[in-house]
N, C-alpha and C. Protein backbone atom coordinates (compact mmCIF):
# COMPACT_ATOMS: atom_id res chain seq x y z
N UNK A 1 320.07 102.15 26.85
CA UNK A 1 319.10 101.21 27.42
C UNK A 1 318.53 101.84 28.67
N UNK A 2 317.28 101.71 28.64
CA UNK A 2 316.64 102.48 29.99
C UNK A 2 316.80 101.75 31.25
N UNK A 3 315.82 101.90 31.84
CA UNK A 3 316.15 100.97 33.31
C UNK A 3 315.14 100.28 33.18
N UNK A 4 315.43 98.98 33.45
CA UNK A 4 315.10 97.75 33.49
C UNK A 4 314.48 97.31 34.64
N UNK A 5 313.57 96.05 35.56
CA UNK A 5 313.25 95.78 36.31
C UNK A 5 314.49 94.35 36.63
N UNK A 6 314.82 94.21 37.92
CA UNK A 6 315.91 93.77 38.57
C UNK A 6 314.89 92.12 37.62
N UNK A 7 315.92 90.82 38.13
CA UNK A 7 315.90 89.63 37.75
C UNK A 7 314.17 88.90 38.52
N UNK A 8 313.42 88.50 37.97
CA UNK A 8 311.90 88.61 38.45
C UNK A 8 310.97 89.63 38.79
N UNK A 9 311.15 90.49 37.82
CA UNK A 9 310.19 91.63 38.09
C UNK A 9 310.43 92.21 39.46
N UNK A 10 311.59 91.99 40.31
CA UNK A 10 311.46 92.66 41.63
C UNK A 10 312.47 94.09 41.67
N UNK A 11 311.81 94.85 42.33
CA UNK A 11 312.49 95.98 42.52
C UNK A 11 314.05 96.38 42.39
N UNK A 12 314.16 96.86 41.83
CA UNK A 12 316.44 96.98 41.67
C UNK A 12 316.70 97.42 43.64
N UNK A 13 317.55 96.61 43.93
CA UNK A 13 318.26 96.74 45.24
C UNK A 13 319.12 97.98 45.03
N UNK A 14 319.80 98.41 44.43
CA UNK A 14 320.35 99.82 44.29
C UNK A 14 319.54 100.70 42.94
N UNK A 15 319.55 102.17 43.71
CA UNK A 15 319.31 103.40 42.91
C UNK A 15 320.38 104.20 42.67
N UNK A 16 320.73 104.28 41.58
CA UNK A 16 321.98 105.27 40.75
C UNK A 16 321.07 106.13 40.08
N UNK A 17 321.45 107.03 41.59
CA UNK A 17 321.04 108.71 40.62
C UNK A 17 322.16 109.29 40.79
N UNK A 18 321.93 110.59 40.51
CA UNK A 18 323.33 111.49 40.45
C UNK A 18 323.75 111.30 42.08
N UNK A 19 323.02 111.60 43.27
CA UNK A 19 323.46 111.64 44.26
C UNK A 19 324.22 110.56 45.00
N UNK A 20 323.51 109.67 44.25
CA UNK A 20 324.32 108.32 44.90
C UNK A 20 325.58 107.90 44.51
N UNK A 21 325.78 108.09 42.74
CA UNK A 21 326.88 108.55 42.64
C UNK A 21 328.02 109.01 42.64
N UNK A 22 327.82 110.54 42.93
CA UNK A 22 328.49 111.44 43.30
C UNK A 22 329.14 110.88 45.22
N UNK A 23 328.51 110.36 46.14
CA UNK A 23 328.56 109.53 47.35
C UNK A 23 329.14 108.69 47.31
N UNK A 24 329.31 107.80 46.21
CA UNK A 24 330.00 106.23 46.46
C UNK A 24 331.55 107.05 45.55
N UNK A 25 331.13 108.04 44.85
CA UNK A 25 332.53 108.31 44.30
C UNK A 25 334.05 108.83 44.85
N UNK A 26 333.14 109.67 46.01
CA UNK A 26 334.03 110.14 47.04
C UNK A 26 334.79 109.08 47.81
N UNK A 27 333.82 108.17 47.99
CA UNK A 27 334.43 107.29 48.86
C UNK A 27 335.30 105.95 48.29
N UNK A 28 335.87 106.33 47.04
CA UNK A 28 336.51 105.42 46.08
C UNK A 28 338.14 105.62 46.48
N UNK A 29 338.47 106.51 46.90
CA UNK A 29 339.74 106.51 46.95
C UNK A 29 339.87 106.15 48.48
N UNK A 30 339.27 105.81 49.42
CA UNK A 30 338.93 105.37 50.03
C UNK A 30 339.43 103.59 50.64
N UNK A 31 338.20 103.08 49.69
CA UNK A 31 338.48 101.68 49.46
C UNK A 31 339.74 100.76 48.15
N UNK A 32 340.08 101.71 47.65
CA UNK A 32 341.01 101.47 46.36
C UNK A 32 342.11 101.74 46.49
N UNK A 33 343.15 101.03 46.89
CA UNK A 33 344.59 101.82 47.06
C UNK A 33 345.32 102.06 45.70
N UNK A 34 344.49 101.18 44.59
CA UNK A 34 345.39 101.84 43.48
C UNK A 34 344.54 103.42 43.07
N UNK A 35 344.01 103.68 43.53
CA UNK A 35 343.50 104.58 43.06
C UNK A 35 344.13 106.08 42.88
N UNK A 36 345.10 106.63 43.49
CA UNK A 36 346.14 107.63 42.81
C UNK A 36 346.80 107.10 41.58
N UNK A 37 347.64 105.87 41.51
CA UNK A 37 347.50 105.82 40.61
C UNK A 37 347.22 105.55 39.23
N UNK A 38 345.77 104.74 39.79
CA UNK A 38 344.90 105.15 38.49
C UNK A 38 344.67 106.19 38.13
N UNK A 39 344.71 107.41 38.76
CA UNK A 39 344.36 109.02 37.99
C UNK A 39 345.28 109.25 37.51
N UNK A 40 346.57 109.20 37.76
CA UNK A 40 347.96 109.38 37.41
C UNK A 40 348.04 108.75 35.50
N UNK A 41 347.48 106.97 35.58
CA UNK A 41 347.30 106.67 34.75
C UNK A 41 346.65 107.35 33.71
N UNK A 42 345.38 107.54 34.53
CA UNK A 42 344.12 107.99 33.72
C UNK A 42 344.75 109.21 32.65
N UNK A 43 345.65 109.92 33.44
CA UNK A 43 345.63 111.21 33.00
C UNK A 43 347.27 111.11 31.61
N UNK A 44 348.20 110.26 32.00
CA UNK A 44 348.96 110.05 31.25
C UNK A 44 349.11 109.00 30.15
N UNK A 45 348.19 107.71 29.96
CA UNK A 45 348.33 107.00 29.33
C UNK A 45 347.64 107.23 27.74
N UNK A 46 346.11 108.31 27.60
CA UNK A 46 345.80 108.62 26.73
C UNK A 46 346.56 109.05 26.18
N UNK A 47 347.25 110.65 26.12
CA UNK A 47 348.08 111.14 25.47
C UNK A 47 349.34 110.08 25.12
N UNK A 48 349.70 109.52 25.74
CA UNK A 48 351.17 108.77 25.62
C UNK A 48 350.50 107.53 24.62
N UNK A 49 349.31 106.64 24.51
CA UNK A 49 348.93 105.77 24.09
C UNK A 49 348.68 106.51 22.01
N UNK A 50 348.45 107.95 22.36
CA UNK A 50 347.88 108.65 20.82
C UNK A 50 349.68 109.07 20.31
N UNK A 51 350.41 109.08 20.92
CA UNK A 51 351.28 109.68 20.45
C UNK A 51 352.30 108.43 19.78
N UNK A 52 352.36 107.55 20.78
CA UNK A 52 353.04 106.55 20.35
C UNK A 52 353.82 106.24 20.69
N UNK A 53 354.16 107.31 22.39
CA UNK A 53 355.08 107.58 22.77
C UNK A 53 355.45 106.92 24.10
N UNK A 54 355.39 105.11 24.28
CA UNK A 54 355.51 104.83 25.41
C UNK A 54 356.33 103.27 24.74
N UNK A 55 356.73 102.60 26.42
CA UNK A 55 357.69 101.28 27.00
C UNK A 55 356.70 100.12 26.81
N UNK A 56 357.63 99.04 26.56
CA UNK A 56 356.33 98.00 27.01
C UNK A 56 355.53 98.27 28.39
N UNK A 57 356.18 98.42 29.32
CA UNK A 57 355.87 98.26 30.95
C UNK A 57 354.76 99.66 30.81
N UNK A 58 354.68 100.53 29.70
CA UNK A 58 352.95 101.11 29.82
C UNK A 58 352.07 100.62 29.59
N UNK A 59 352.12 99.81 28.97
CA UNK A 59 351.02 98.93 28.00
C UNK A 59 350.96 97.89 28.57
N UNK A 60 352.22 97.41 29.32
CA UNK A 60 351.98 96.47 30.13
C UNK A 60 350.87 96.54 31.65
N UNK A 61 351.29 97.69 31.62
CA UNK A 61 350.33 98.06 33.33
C UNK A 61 348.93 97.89 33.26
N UNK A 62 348.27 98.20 32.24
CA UNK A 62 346.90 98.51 32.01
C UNK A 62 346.81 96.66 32.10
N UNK A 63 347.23 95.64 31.27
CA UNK A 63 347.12 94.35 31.60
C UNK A 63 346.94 93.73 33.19
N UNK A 64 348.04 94.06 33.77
CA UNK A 64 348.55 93.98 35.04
C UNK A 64 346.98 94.79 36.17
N UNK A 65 346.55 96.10 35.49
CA UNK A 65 345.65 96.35 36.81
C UNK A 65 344.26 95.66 36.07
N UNK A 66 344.46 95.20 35.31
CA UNK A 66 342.93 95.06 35.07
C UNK A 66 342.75 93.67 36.02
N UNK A 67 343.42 92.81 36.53
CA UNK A 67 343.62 91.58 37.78
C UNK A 67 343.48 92.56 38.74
N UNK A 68 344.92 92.80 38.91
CA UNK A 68 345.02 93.13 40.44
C UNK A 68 344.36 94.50 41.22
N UNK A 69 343.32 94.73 40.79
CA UNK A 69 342.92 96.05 41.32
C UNK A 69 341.65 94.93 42.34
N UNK A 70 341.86 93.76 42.32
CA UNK A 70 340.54 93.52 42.60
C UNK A 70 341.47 93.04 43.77
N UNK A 71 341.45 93.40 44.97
CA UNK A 71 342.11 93.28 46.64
C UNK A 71 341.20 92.56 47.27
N UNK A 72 340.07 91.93 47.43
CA UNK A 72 339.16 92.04 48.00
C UNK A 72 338.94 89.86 48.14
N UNK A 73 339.99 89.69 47.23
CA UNK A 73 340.11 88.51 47.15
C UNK A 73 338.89 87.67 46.01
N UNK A 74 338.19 88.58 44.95
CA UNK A 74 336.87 88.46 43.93
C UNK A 74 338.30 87.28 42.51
N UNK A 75 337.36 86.79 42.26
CA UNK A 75 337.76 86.10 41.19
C UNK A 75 338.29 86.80 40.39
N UNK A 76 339.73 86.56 39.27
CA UNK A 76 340.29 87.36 38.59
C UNK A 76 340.49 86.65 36.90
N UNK A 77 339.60 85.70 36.67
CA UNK A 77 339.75 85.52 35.45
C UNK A 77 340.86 84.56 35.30
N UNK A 78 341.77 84.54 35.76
CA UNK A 78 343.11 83.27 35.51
C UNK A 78 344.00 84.53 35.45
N UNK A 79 343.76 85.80 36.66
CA UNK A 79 344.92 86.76 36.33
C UNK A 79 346.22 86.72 35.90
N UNK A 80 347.42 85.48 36.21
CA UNK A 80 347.87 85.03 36.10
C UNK A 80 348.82 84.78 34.82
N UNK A 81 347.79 83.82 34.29
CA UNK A 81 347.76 82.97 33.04
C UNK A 81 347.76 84.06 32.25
N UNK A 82 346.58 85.02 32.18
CA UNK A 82 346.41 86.31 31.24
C UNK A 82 348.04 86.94 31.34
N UNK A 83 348.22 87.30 32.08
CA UNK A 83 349.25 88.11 32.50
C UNK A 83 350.74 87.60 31.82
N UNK A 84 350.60 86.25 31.58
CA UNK A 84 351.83 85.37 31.08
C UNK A 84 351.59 85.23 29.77
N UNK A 85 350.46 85.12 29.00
CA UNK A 85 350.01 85.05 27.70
C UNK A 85 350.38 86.44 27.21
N UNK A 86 350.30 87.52 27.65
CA UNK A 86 350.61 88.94 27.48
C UNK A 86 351.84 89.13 26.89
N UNK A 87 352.92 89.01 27.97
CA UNK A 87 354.16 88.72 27.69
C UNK A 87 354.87 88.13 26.37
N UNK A 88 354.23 87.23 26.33
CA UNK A 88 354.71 86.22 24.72
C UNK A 88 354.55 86.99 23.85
N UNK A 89 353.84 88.66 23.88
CA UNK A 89 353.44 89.35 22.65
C UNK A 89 354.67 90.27 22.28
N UNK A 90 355.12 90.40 20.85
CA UNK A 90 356.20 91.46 20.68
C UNK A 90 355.74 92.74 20.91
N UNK A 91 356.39 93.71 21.11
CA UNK A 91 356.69 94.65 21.52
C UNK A 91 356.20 95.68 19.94
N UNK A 92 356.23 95.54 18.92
CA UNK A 92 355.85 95.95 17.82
C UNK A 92 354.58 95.82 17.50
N UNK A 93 354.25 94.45 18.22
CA UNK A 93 352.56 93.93 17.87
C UNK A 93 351.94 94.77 18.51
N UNK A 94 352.25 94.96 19.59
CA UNK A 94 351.13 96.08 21.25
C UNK A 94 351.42 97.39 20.24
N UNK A 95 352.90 97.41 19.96
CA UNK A 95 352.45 98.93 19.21
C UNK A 95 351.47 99.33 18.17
N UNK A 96 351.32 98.01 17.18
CA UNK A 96 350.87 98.19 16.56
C UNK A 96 349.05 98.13 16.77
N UNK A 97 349.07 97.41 17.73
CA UNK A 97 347.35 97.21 17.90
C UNK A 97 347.03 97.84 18.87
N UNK A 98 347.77 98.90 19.61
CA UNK A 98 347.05 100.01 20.35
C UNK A 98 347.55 100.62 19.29
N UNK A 99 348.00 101.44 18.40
CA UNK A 99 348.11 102.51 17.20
C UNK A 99 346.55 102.26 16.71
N UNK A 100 346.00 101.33 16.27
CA UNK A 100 344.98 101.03 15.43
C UNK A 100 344.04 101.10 16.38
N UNK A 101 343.79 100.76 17.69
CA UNK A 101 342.90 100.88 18.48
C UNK A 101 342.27 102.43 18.82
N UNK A 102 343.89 103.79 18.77
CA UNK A 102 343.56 104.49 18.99
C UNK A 102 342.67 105.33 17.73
N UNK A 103 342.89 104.76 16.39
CA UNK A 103 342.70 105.39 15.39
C UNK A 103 340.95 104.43 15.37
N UNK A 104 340.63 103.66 15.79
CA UNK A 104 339.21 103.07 15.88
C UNK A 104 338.01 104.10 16.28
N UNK A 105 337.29 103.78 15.42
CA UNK A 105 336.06 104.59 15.05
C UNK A 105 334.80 104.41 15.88
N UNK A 106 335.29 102.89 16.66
CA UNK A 106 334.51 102.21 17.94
C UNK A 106 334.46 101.20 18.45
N UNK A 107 334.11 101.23 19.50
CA UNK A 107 334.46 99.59 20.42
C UNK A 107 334.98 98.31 19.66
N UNK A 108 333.94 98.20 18.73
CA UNK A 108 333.80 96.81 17.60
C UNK A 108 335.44 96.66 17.10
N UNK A 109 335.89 97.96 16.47
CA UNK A 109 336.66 98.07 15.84
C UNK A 109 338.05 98.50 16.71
N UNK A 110 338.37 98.72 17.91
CA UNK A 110 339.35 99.14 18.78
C UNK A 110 339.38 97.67 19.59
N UNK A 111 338.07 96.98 19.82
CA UNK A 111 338.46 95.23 20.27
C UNK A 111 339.05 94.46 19.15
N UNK A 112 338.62 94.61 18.26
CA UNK A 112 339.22 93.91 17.24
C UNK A 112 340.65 93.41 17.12
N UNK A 113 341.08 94.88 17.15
CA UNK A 113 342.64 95.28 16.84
C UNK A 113 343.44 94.67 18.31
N UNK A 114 342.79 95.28 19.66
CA UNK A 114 343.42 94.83 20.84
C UNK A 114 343.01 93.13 21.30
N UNK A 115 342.37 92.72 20.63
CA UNK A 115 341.99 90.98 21.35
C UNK A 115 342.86 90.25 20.13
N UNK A 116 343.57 91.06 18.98
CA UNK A 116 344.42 89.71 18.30
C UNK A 116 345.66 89.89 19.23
N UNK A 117 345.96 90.24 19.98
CA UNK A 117 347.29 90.12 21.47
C UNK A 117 346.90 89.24 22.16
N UNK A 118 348.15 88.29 22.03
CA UNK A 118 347.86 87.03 22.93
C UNK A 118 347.99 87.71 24.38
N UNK A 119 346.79 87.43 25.22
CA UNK A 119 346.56 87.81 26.83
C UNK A 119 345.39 88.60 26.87
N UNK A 120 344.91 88.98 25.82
CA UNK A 120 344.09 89.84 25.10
C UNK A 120 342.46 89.48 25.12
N UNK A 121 341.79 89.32 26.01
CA UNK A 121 340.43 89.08 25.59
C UNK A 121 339.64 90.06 25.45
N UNK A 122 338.26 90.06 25.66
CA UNK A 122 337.38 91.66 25.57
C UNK A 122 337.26 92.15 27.30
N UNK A 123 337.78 91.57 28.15
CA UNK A 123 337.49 92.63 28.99
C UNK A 123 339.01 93.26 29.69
N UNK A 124 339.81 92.38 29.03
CA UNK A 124 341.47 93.38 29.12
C UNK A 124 341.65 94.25 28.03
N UNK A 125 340.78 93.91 27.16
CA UNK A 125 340.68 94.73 25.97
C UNK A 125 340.02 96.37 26.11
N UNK A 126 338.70 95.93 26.34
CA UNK A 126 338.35 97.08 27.41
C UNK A 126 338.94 97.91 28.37
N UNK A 127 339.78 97.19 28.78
CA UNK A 127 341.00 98.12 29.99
C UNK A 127 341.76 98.99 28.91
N UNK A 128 342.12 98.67 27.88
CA UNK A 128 343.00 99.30 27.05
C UNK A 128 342.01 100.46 26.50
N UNK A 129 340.78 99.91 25.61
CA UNK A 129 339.88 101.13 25.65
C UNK A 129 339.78 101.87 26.33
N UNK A 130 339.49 102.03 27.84
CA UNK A 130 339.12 102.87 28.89
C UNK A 130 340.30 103.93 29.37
N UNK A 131 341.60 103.53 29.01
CA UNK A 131 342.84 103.90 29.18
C UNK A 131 343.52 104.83 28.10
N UNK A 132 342.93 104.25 26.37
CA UNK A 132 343.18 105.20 25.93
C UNK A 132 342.19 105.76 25.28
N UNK A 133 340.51 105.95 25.94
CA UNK A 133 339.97 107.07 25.89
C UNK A 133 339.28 107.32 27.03
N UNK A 134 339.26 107.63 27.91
CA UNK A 134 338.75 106.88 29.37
C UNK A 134 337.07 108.32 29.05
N UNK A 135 337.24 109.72 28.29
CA UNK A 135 336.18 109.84 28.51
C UNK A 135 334.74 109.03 27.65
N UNK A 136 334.76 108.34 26.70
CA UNK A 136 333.81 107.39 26.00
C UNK A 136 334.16 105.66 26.56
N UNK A 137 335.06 105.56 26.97
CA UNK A 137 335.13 104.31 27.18
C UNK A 137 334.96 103.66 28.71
N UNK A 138 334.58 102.27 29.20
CA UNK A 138 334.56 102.05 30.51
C UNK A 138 335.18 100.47 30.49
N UNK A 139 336.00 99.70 31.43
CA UNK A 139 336.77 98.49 31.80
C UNK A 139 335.03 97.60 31.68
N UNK A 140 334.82 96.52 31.49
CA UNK A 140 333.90 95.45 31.49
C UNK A 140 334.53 95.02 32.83
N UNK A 141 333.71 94.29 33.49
CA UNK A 141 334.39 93.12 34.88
C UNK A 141 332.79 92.56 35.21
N UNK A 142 333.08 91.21 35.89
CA UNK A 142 331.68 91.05 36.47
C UNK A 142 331.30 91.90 37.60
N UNK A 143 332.11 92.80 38.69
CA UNK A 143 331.59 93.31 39.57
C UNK A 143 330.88 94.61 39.13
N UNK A 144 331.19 95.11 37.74
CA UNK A 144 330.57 96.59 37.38
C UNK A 144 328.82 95.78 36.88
N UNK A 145 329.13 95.23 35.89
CA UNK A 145 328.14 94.10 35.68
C UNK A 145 327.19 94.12 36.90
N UNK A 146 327.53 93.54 37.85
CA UNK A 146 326.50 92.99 38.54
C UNK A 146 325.54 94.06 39.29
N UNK A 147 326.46 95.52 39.61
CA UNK A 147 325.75 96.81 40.29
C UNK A 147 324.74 96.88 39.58
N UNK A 148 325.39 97.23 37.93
CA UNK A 148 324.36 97.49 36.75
C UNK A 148 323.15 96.85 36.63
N UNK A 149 323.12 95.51 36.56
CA UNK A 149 321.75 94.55 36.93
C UNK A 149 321.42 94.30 38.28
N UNK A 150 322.01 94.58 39.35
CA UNK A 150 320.92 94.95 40.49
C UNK A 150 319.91 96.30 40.39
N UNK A 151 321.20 97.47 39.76
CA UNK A 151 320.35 98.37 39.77
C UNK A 151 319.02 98.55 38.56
N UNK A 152 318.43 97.01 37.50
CA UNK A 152 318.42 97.03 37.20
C UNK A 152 317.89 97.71 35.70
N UNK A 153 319.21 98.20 35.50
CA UNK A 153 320.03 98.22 34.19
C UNK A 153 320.36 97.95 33.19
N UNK A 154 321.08 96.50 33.45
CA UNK A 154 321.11 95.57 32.54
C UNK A 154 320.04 94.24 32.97
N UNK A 155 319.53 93.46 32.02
CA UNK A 155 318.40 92.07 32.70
C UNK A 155 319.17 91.15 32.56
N UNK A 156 320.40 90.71 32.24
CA UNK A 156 320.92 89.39 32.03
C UNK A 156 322.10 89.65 33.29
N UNK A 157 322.66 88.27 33.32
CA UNK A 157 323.46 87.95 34.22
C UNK A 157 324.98 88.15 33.42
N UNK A 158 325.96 88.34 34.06
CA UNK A 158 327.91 88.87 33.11
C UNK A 158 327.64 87.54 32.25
N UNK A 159 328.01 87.59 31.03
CA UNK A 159 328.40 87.02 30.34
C UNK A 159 330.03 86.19 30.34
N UNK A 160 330.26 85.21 30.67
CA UNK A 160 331.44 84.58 31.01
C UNK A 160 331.64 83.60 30.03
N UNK A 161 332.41 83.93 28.99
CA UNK A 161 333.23 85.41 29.11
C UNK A 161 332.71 86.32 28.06
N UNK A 162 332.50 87.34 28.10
CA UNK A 162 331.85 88.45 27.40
C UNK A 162 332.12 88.96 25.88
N UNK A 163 331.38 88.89 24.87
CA UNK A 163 331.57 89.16 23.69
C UNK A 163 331.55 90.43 23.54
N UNK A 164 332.04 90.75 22.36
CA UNK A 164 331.81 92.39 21.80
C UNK A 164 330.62 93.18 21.46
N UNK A 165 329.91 92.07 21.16
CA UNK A 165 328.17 92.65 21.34
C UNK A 165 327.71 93.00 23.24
N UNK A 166 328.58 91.64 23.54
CA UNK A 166 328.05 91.84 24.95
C UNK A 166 328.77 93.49 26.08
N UNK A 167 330.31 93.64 25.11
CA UNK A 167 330.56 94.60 25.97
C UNK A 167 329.78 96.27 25.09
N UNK A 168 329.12 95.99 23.89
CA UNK A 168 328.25 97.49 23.23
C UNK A 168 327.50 97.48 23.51
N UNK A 169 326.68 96.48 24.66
CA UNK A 169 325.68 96.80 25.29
C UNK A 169 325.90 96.88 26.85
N UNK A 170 326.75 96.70 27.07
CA UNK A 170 327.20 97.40 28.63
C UNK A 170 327.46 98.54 28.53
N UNK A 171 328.43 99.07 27.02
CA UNK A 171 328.92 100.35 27.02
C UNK A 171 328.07 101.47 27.05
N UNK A 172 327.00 101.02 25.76
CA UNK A 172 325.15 102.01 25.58
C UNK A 172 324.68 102.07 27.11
N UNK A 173 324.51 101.10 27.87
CA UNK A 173 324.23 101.29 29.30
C UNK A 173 325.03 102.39 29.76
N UNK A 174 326.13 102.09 30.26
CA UNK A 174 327.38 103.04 31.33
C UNK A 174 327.23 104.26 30.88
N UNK A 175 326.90 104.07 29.72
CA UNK A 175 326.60 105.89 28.74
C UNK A 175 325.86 106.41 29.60
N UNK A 176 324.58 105.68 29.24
CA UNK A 176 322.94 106.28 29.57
C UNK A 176 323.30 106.96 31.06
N UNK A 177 323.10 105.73 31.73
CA UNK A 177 323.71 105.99 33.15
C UNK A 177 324.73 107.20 33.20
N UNK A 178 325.33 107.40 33.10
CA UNK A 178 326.62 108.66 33.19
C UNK A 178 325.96 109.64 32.89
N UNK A 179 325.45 109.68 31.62
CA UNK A 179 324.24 110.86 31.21
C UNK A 179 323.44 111.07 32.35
N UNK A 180 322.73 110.60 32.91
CA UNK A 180 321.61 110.44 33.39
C UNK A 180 321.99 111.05 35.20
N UNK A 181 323.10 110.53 35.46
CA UNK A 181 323.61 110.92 36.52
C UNK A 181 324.34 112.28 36.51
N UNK A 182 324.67 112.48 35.44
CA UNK A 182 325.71 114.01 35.27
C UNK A 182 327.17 113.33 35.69
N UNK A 183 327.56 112.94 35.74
CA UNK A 183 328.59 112.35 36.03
C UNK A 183 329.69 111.56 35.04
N UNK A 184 330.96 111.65 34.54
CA UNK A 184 331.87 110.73 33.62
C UNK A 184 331.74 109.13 33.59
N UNK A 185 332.53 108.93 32.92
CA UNK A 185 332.69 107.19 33.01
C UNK A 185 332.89 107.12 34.32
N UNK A 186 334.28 107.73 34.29
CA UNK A 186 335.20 107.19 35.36
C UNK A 186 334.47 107.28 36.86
N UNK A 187 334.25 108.75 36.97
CA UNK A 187 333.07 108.78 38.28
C UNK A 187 332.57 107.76 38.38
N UNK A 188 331.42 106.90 37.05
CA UNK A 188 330.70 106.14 37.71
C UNK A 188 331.07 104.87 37.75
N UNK A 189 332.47 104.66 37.26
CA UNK A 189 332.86 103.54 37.28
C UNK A 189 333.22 103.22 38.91
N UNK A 190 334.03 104.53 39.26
CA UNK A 190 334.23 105.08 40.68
C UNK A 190 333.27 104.21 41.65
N UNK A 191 332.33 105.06 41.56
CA UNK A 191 330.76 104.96 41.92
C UNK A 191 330.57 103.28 41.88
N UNK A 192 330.39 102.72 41.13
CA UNK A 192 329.89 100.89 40.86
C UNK A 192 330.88 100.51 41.52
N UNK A 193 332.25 100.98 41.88
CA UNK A 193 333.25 99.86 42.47
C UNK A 193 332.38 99.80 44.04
N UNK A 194 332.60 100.95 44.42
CA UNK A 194 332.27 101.04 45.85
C UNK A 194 330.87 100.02 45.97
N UNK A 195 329.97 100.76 45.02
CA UNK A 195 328.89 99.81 45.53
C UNK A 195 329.25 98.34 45.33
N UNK A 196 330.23 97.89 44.54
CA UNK A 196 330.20 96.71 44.61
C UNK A 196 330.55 95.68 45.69
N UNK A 197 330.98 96.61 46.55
CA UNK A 197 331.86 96.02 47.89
C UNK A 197 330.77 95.72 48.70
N UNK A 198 329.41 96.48 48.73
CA UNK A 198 328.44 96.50 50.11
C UNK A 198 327.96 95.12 49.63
């Protein structure tokens, strides 16, 4: 999706080019204290998620940060509640619907498999995507959302709560954008947190 004109034809309040980017990315570890280890994550949960080779409490974490990464005191969905609905899931089921997630051919089909887990909607679902492929995949939240349509990006307002159509057209976005910037998901996911704070 190209770039869009912000909500009334008025100018997008942020420009995401590569430089700006590359600027708000630096300054991510910065404002993010989970942010070591999210790379830590980043870098061990793919392989461990393809192999097959992990604890509940891995599969559990990706649940767990997709709430609490947000410090800033931003709405978390019923972090909570999600977080307790999670739990009730066997330990065979997560295996089995991240196995199938990783073997998914695409979003449609990797949400599918991860939203029949009770705690499971599409944008914890997405956390699991992004985790076990983090270079094609990106987390949904309203704060990435909202950079995206200031900068506008996207023309609609987050979808609450967000469908699977709604997160393959955030994803075709975050693409473009990443393309467009030279930059990974993760960079620009990097990148949208920070701006999301100003």
């Amino acid at each position: 999706m190209g770039n869009v004109q912000a909500a009334g034809g008025c100018t997008p309040s942020v420009n995401l080019t590569a430089d700006v980017v590359a600027e708000h990315t630096q300054t991510y570890p910065e404002v993010q204290p989970f942010s070591l280890v999210e790379d830590e994550h980043r870098e061990l949960l793919p392989k461990t998620f393809e192999d097959g080779d992990y604890g509940w409490r891995d599969a559990e974490w990706v649940v767990q940060w997709y709430g609490r990464r947000f410090l800033d005191g931003s709405p978390t969905r019923n972090r909570r509640a999600l977080e307790g609905a999670y739990d009730d899931n066997d330990y065979e089921d997560v295996h089995d619907a991240i196995s199938a997630a990783v073997d998914a051919e695409d979003a449609a089909e990797m949400l599918s498999h991860l939203t029949d887990l009770a705690g499971v909607d599409v944008p914890i679902g997405s956390a699991f995507c992004q985790f076990i492929d983090p270079d094609n995949y990106v987390v949904i939240d309203e704060r990435q959302w909202r950079v995206l349509r200031e900068a506008g990006e996207l023309d609609t307002d987050y979808p609450d709560p967000p469908t699977t159509s709604d997160y393959e057209r955030y994803l075709e976005t975050y693409r473009a954008v990443a393309e467009r910037c030279e930059c990974s998901m993760w960079e620009l996911y990097r990148a949208l947190w920070v701006l999301g704070r100003d």
